[in-house]
C-alpha atoms as a PDB file:
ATOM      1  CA  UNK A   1     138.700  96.480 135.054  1.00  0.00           C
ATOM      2  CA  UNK A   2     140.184  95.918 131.750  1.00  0.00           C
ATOM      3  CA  UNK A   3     137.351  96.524 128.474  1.00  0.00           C
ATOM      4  CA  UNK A   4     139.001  93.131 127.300  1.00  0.00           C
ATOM      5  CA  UNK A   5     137.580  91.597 130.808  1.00  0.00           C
ATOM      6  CA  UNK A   6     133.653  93.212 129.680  1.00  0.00           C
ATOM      7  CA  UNK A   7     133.580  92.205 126.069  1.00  0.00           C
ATOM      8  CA  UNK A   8     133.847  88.410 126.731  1.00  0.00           C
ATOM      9  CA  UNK A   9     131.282  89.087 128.998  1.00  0.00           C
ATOM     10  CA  UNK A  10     129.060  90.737 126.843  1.00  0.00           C
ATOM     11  CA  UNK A  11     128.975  87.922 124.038  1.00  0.00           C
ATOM     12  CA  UNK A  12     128.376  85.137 126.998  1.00  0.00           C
ATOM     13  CA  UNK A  13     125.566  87.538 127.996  1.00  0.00           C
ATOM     14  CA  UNK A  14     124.015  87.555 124.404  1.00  0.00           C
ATOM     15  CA  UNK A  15     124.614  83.864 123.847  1.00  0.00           C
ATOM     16  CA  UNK A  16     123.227  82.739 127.025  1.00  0.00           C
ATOM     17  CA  UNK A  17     119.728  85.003 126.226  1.00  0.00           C
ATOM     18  CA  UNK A  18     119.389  83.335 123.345  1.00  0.00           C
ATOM     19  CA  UNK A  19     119.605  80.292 124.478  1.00  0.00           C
ATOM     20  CA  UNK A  20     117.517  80.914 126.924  1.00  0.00           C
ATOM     21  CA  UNK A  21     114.850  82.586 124.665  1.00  0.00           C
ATOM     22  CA  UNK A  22     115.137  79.057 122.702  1.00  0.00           C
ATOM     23  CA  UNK A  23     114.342  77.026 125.582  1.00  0.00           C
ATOM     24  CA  UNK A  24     111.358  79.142 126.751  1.00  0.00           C
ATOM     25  CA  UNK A  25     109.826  78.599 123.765  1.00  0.00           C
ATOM     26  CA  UNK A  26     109.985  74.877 122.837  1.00  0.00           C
ATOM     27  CA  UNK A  27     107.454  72.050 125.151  1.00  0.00           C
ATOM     28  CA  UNK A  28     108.813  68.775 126.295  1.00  0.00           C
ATOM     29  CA  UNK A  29     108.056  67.337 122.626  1.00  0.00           C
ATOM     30  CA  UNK A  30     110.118  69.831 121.223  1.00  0.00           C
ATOM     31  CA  UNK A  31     107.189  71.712 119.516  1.00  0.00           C
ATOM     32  CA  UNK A  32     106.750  75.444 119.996  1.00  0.00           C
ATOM     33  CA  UNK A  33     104.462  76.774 122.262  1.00  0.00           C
ATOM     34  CA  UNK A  34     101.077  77.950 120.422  1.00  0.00           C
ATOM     35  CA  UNK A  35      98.935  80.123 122.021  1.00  0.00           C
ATOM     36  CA  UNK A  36      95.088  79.958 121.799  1.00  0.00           C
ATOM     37  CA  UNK A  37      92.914  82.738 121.193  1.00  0.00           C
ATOM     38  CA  UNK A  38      89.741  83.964 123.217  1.00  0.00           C
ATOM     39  CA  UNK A  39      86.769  83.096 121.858  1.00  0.00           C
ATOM     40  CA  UNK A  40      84.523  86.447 122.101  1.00  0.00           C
ATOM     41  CA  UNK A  41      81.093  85.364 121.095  1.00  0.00           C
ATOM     42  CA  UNK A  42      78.672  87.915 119.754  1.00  0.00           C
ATOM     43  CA  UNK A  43      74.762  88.240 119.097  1.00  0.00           C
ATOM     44  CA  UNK A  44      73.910  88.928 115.284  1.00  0.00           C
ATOM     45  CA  UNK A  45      71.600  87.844 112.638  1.00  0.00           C
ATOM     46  CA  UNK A  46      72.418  85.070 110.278  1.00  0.00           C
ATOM     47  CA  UNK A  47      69.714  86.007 108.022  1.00  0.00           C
ATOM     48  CA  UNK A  48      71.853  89.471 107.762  1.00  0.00           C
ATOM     49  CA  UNK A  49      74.438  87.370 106.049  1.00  0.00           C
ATOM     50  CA  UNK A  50      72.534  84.715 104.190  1.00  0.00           C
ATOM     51  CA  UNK A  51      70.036  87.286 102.876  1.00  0.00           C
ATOM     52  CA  UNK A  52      71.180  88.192  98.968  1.00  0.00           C
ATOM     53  CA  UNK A  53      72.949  91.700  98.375  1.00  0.00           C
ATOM     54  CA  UNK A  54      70.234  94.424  97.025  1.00  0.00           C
ATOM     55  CA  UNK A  55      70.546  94.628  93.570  1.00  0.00           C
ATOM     56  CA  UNK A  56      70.559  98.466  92.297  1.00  0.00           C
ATOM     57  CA  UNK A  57      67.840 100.437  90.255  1.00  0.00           C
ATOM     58  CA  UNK A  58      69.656  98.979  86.683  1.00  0.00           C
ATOM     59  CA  UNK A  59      69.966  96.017  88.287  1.00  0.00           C
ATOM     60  CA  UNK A  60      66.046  95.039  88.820  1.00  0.00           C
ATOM     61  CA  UNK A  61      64.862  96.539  86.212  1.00  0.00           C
ATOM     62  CA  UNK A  62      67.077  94.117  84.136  1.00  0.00           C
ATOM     63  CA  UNK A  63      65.886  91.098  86.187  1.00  0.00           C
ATOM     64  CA  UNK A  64      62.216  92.482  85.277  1.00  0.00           C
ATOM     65  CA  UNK A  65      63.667  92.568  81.266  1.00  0.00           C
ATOM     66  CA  UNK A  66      65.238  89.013  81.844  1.00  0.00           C
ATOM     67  CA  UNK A  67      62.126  87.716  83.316  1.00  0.00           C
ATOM     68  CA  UNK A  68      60.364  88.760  80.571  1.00  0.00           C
ATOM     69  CA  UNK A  69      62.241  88.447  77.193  1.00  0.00           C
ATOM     70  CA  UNK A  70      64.753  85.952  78.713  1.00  0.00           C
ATOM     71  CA  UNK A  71      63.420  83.837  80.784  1.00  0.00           C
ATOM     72  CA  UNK A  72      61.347  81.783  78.729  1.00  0.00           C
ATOM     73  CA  UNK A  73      64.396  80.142  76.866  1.00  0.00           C
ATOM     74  CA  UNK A  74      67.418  80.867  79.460  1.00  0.00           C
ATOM     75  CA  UNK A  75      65.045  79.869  82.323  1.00  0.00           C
ATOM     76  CA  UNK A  76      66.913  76.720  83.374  1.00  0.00           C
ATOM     77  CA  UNK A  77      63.951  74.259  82.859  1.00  0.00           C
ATOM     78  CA  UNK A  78      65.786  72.083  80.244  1.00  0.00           C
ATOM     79  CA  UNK A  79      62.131  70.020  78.957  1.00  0.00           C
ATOM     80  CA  UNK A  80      60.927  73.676  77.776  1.00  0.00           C
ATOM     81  CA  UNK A  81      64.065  76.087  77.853  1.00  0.00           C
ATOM     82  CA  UNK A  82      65.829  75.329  74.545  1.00  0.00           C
ATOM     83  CA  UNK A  83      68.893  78.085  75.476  1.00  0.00           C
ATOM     84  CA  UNK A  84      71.745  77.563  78.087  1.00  0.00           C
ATOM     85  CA  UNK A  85      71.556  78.981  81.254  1.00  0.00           C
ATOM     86  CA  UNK A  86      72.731  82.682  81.531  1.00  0.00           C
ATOM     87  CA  UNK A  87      74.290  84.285  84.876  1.00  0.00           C
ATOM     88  CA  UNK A  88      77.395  85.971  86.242  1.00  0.00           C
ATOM     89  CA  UNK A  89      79.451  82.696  84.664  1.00  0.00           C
ATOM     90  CA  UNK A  90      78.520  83.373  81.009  1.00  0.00           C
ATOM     91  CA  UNK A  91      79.458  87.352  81.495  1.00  0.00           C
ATOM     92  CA  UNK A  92      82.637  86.260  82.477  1.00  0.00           C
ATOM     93  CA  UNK A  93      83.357  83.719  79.787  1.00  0.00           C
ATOM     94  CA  UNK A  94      82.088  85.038  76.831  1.00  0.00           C
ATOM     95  CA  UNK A  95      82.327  88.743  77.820  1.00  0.00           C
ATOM     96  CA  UNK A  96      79.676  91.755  77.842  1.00  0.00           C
ATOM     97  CA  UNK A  97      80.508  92.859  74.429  1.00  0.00           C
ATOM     98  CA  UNK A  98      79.578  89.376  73.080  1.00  0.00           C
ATOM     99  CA  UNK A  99      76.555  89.251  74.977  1.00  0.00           C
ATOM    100  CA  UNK A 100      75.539  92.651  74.457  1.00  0.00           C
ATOM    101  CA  UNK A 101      75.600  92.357  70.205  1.00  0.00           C
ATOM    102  CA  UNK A 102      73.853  88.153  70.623  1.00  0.00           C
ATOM    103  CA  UNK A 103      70.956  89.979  72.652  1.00  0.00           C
ATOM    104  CA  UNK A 104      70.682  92.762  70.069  1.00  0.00           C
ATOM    105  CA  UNK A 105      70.888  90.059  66.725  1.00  0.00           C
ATOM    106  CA  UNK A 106      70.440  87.165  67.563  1.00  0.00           C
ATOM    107  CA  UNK A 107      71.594  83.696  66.529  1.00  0.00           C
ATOM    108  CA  UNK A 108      69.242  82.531  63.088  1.00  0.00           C
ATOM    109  CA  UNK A 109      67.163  80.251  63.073  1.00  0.00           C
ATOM    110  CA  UNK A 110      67.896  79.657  66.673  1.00  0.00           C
ATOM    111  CA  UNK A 111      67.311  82.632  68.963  1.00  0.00           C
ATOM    112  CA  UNK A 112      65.620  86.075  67.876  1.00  0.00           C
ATOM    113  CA  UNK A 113      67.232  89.067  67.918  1.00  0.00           C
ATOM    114  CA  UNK A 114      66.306  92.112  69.814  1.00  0.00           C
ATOM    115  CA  UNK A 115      67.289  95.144  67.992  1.00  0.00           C
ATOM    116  CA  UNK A 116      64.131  96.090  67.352  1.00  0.00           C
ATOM    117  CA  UNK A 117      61.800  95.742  70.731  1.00  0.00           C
ATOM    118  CA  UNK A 118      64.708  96.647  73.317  1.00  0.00           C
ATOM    119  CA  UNK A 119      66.577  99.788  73.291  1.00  0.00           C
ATOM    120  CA  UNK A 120      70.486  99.520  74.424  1.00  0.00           C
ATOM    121  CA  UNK A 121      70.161 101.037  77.937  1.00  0.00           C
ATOM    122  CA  UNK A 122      67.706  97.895  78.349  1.00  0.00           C
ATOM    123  CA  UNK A 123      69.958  95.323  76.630  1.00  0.00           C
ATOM    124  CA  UNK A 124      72.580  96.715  79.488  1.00  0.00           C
ATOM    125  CA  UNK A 125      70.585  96.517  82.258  1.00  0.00           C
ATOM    126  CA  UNK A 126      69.780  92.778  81.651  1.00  0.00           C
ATOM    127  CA  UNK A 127      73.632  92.270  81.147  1.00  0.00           C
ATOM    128  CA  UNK A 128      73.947  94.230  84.476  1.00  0.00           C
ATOM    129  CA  UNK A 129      71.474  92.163  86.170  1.00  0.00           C
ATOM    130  CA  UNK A 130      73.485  88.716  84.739  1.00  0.00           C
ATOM    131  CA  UNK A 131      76.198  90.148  87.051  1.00  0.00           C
ATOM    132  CA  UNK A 132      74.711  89.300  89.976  1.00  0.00           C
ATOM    133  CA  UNK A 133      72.434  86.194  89.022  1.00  0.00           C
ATOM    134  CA  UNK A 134      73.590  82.848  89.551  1.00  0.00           C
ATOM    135  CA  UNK A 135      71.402  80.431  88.225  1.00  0.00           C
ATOM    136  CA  UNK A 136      70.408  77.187  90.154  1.00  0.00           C
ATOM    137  CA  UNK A 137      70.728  73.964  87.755  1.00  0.00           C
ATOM    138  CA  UNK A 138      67.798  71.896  87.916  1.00  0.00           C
ATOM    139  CA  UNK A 139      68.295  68.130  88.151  1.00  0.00           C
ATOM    140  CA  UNK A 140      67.772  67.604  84.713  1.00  0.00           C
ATOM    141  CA  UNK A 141      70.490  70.272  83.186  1.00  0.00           C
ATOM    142  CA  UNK A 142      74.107  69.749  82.274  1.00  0.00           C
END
């Protein structure tokens, strides 16, 4: 036998495996074929993933700080609190550079400054502790 006889052959070979491969994969509708996955079911704890992340040594000692010098106004009770509400959203808007100098002077006639009764490493661990908070809105806030 000739090669001119096999390569004729050949390409009737490919084509028809292709077709074939096309057919195998489509239903009567024409759709492909999906396949559905087995559903392994496991035993775990929901309250392991519900439960809030522990917040480092900086980190709760600036919640502490927050509760304490912060709180107060930034507390999210707006009938008492006159300040907005401070958490991981106002870090990332206004930045920790602008929160970090607004804690240490203040806004006057509006909120103290507290460059005086908190040293830096404490102004930074509240800023560290904003990080993580995110404040619930009570029904009266904006």
């Amino acid at each position: 036998m000739t090669p001119g006889f096999w390569r004729p052959l050949a390409v009737l070979a490919a084509l028809l495996s292709c077709c074939a491969a096309a057919l195998a994969q489509t239903q009567r509708s024409g759709e492909a074929y999906s396949t559905v996955p087995t559903v392994v079911r496991e035993a775990y704890d929901m309250g392991a993933f519900t439960t809030p992340l522990p917040l480092t040594e900086t980190e709760l000692k600036g919640r502490a700080l927050f509760a304490q010098r912060c709180a107060n106004c930034h507390g999210g009770n707006p009938p008492r609190n006159p300040g907005p509400l401070l958490g991981r959203e106002t870090v990332e808007k206004r930045g920790e550079v602008f929160l970090r100098e607004k804690v240490r002077t203040g806004t006057p006639g509006v909120m103290p400054g507290f460059e005086f009764s908190l040293e830096p490493a404490q102004i930074d661990q509240i800023i560290a502790f904003l990080k993580t908070y995110a404040p619930r809105r009570s029904q009266g806030a904006d």
